[in-house]
N, C-alpha and C. Protein backbone atom coordinates (compact mmCIF):
# COMPACT_ATOMS: atom_id res chain seq x y z
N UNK A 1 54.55 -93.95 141.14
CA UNK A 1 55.69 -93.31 140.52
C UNK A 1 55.25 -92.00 139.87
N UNK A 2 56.24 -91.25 139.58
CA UNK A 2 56.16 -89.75 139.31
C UNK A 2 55.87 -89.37 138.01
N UNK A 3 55.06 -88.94 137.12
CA UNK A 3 55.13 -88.43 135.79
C UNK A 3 57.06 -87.68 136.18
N UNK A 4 58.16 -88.07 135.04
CA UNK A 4 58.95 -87.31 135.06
C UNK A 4 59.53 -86.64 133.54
N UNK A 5 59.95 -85.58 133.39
CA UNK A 5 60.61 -85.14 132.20
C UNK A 5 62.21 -84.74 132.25
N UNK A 6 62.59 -84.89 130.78
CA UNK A 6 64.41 -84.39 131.26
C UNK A 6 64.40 -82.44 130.95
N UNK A 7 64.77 -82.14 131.07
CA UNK A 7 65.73 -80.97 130.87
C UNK A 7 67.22 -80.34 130.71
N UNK A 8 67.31 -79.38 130.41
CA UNK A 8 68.68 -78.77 130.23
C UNK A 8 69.21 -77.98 131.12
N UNK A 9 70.29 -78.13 132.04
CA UNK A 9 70.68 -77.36 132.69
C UNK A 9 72.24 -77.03 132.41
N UNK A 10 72.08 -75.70 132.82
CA UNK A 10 73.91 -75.61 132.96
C UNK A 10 74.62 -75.62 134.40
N UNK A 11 75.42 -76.26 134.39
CA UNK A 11 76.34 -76.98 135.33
C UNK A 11 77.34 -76.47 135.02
N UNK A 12 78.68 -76.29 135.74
CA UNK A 12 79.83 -76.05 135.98
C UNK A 12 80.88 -77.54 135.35
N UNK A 13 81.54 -77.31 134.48
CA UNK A 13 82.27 -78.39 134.32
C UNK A 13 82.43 -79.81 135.04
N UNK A 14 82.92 -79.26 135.95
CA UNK A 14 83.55 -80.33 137.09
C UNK A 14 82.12 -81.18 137.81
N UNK A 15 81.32 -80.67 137.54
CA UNK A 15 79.79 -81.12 138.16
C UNK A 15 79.23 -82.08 137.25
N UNK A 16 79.50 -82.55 136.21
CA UNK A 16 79.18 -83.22 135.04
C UNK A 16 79.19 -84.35 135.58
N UNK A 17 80.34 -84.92 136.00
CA UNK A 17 80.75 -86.65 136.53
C UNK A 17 79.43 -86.64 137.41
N UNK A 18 79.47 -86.22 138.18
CA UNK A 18 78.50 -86.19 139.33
C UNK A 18 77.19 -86.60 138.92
N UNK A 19 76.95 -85.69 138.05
CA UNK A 19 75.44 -85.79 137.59
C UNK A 19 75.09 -86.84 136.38
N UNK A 20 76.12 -87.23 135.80
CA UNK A 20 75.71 -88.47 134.53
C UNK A 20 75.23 -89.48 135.03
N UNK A 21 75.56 -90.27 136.03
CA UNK A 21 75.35 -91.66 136.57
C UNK A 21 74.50 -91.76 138.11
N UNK A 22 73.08 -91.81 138.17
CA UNK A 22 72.92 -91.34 139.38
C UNK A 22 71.70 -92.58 139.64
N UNK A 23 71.20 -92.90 141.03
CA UNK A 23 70.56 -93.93 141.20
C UNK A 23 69.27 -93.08 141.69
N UNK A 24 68.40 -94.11 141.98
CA UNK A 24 66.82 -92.94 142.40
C UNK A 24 67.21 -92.71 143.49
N UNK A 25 67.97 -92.98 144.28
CA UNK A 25 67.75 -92.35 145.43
C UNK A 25 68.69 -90.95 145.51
N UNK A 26 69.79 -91.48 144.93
CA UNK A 26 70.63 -90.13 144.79
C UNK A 26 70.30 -89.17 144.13
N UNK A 27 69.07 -89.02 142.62
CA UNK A 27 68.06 -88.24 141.81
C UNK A 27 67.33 -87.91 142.67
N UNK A 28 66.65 -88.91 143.63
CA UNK A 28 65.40 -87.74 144.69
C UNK A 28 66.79 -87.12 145.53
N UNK A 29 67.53 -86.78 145.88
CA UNK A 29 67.40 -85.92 146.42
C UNK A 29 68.28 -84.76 146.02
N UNK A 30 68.55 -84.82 144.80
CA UNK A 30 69.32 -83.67 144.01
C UNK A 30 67.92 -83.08 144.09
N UNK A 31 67.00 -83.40 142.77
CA UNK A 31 65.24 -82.59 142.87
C UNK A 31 65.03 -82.34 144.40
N UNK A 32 65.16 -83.04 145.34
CA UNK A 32 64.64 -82.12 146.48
C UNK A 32 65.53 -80.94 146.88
N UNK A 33 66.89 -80.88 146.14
CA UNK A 33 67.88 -80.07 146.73
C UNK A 33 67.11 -78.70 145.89
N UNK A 34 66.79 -79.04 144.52
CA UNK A 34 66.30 -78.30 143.60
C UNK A 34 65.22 -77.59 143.85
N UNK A 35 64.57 -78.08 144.97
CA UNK A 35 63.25 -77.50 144.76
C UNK A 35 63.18 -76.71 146.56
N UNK A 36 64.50 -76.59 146.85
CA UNK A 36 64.74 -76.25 148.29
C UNK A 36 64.40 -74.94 148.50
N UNK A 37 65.41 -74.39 147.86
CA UNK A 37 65.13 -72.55 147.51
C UNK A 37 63.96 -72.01 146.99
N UNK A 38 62.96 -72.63 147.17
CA UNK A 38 61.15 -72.11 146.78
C UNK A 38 60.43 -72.83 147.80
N UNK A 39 60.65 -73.20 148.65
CA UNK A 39 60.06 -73.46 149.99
C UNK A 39 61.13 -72.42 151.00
N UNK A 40 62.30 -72.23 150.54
CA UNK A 40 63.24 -71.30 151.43
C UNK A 40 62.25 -69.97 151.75
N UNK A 41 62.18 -69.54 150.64
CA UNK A 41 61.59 -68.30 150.09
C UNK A 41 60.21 -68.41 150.26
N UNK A 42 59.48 -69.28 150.47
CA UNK A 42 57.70 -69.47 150.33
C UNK A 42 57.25 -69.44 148.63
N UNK A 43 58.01 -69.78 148.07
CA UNK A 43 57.15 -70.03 147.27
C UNK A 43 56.08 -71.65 146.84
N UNK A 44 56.63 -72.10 147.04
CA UNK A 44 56.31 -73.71 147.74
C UNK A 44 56.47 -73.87 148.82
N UNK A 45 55.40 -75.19 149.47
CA UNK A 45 55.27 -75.82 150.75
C UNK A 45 56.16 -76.66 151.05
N UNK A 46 56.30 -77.13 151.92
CA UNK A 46 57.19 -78.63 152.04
C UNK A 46 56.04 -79.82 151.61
N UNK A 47 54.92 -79.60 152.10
CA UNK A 47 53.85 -80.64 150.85
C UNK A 47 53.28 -80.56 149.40
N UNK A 48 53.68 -79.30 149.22
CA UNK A 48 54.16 -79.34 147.86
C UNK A 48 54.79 -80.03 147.21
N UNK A 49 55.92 -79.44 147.39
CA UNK A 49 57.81 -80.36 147.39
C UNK A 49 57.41 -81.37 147.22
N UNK A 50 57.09 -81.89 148.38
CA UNK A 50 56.59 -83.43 148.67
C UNK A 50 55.93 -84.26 147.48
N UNK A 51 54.59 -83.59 147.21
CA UNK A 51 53.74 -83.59 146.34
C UNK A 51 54.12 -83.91 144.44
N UNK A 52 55.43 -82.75 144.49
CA UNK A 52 55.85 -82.82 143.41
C UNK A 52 56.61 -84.03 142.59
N UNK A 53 57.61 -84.33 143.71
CA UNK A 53 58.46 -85.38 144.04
C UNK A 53 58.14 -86.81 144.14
N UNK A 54 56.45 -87.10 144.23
CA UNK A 54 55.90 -88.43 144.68
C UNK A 54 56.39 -88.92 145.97
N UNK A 55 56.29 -87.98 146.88
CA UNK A 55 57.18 -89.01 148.43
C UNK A 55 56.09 -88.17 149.34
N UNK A 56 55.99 -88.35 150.68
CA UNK A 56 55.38 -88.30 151.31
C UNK A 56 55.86 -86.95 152.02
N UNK A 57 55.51 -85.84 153.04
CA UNK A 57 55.37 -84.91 153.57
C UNK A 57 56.75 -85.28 154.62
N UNK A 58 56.85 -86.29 155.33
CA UNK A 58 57.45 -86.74 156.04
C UNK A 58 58.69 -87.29 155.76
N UNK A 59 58.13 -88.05 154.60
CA UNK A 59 59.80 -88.15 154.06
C UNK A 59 60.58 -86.82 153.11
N UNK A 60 59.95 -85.79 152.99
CA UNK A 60 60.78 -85.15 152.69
C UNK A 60 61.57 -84.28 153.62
N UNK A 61 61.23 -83.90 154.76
CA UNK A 61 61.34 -83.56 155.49
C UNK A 61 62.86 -84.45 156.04
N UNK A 62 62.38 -85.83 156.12
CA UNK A 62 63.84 -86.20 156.86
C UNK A 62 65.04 -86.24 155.73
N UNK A 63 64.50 -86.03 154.87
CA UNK A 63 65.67 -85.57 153.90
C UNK A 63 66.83 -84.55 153.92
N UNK A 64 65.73 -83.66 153.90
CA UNK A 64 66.26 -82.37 154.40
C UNK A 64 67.26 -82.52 155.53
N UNK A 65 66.20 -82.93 156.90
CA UNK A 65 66.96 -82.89 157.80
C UNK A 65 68.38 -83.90 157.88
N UNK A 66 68.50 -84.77 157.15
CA UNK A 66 69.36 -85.72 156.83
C UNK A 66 71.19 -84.92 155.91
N UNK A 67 70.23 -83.69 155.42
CA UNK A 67 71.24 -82.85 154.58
C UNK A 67 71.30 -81.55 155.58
N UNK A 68 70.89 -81.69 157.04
CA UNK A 68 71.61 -80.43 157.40
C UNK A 68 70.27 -79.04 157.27
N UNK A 69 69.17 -79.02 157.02
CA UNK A 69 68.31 -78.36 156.73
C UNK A 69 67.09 -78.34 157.64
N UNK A 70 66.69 -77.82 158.64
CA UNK A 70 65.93 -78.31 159.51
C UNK A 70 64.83 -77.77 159.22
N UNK A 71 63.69 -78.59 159.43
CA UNK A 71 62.23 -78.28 159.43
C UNK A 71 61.61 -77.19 159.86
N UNK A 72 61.90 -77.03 161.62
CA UNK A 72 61.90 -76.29 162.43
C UNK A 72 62.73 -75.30 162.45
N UNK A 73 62.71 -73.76 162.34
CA UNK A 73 63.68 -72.69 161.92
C UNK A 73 63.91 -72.03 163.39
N UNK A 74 63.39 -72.67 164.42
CA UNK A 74 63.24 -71.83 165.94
C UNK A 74 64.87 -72.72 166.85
N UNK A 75 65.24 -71.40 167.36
CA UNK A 75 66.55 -71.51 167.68
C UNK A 75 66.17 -71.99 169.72
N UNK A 76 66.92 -72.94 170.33
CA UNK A 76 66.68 -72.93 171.10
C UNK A 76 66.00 -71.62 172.52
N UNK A 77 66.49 -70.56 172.12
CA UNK A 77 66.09 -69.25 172.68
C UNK A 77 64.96 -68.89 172.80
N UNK A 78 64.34 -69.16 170.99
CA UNK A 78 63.22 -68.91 170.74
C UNK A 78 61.85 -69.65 171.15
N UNK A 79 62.40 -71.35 171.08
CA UNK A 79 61.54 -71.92 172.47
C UNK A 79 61.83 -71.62 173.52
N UNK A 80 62.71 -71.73 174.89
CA UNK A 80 62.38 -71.06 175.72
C UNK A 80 61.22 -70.03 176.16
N UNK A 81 61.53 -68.61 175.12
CA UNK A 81 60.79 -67.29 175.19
C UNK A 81 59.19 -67.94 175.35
N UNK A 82 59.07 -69.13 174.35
CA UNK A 82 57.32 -69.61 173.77
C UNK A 82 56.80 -70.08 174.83
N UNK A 83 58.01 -71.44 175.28
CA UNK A 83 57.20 -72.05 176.40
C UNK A 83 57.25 -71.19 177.78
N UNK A 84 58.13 -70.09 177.82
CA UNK A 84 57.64 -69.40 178.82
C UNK A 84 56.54 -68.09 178.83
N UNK A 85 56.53 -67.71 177.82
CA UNK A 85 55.22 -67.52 176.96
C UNK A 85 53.86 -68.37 177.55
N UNK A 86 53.68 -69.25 177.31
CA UNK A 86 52.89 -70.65 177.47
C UNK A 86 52.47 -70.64 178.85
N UNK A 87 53.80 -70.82 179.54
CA UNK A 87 53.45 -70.92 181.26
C UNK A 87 52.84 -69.53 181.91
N UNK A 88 53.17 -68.59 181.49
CA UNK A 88 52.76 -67.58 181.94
C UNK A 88 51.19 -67.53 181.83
N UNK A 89 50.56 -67.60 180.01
CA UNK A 89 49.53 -67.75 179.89
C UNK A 89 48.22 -68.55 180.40
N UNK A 90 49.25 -69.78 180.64
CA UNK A 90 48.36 -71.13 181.50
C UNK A 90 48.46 -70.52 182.88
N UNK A 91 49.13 -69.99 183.65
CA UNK A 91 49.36 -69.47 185.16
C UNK A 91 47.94 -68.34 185.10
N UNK A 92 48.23 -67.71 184.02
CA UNK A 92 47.10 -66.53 184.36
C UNK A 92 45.70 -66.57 183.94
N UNK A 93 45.32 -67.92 183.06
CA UNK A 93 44.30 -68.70 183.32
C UNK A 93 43.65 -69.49 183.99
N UNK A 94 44.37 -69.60 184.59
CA UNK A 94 43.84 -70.65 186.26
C UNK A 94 43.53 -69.53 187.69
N UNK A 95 43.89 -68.44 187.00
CA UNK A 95 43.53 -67.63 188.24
C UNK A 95 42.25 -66.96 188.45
């Protein structure tokens, strides 16, 4: 389990209900929502995150991906271009 501390935040009225009554699982993943935008940006890793949170590399990850946030930022196009990238490179190594 996690060393944890409380803090003060400001919230929007209507966000209050939400946040008074919450279970661990629904708390991990507000903090992972929290700590999203500094791995967005690089300022943290996703094993960081991870790290911070007490959960594993992997499970944070399917979190994310569970909320719509994908691991992988490469658009189908962009594989294509790689693995044909790839083939080309392996073709002109065998020659």
């Amino acid at each position: 389990m996690v060393t944890t501390e409380s803090i003060t935040i400001r919230v929007p009225v209507g966000m209050k209900q939400y946040l008074d009554d919450t279970n661990v699982e629904t708390e991990l993943i507000r903090n992972a929502l929290l700590l999203y935008p500094y791995i967005a940006n690089c300022t943290i890793s996703h094993g960081r995150a991870a790290e911070i949170l007490g959960i594993r590399k992997s499970e944070l990850i399917d979190i994310y991906d569970k909320l719509g946030y994908s691991y992988f930022d490469m658009t189908m196009d962009d594989l294509d271009k790689d693995l044909e990238t790839f083939r080309q490179l392996k073709k002109e190594s065998v020659v």
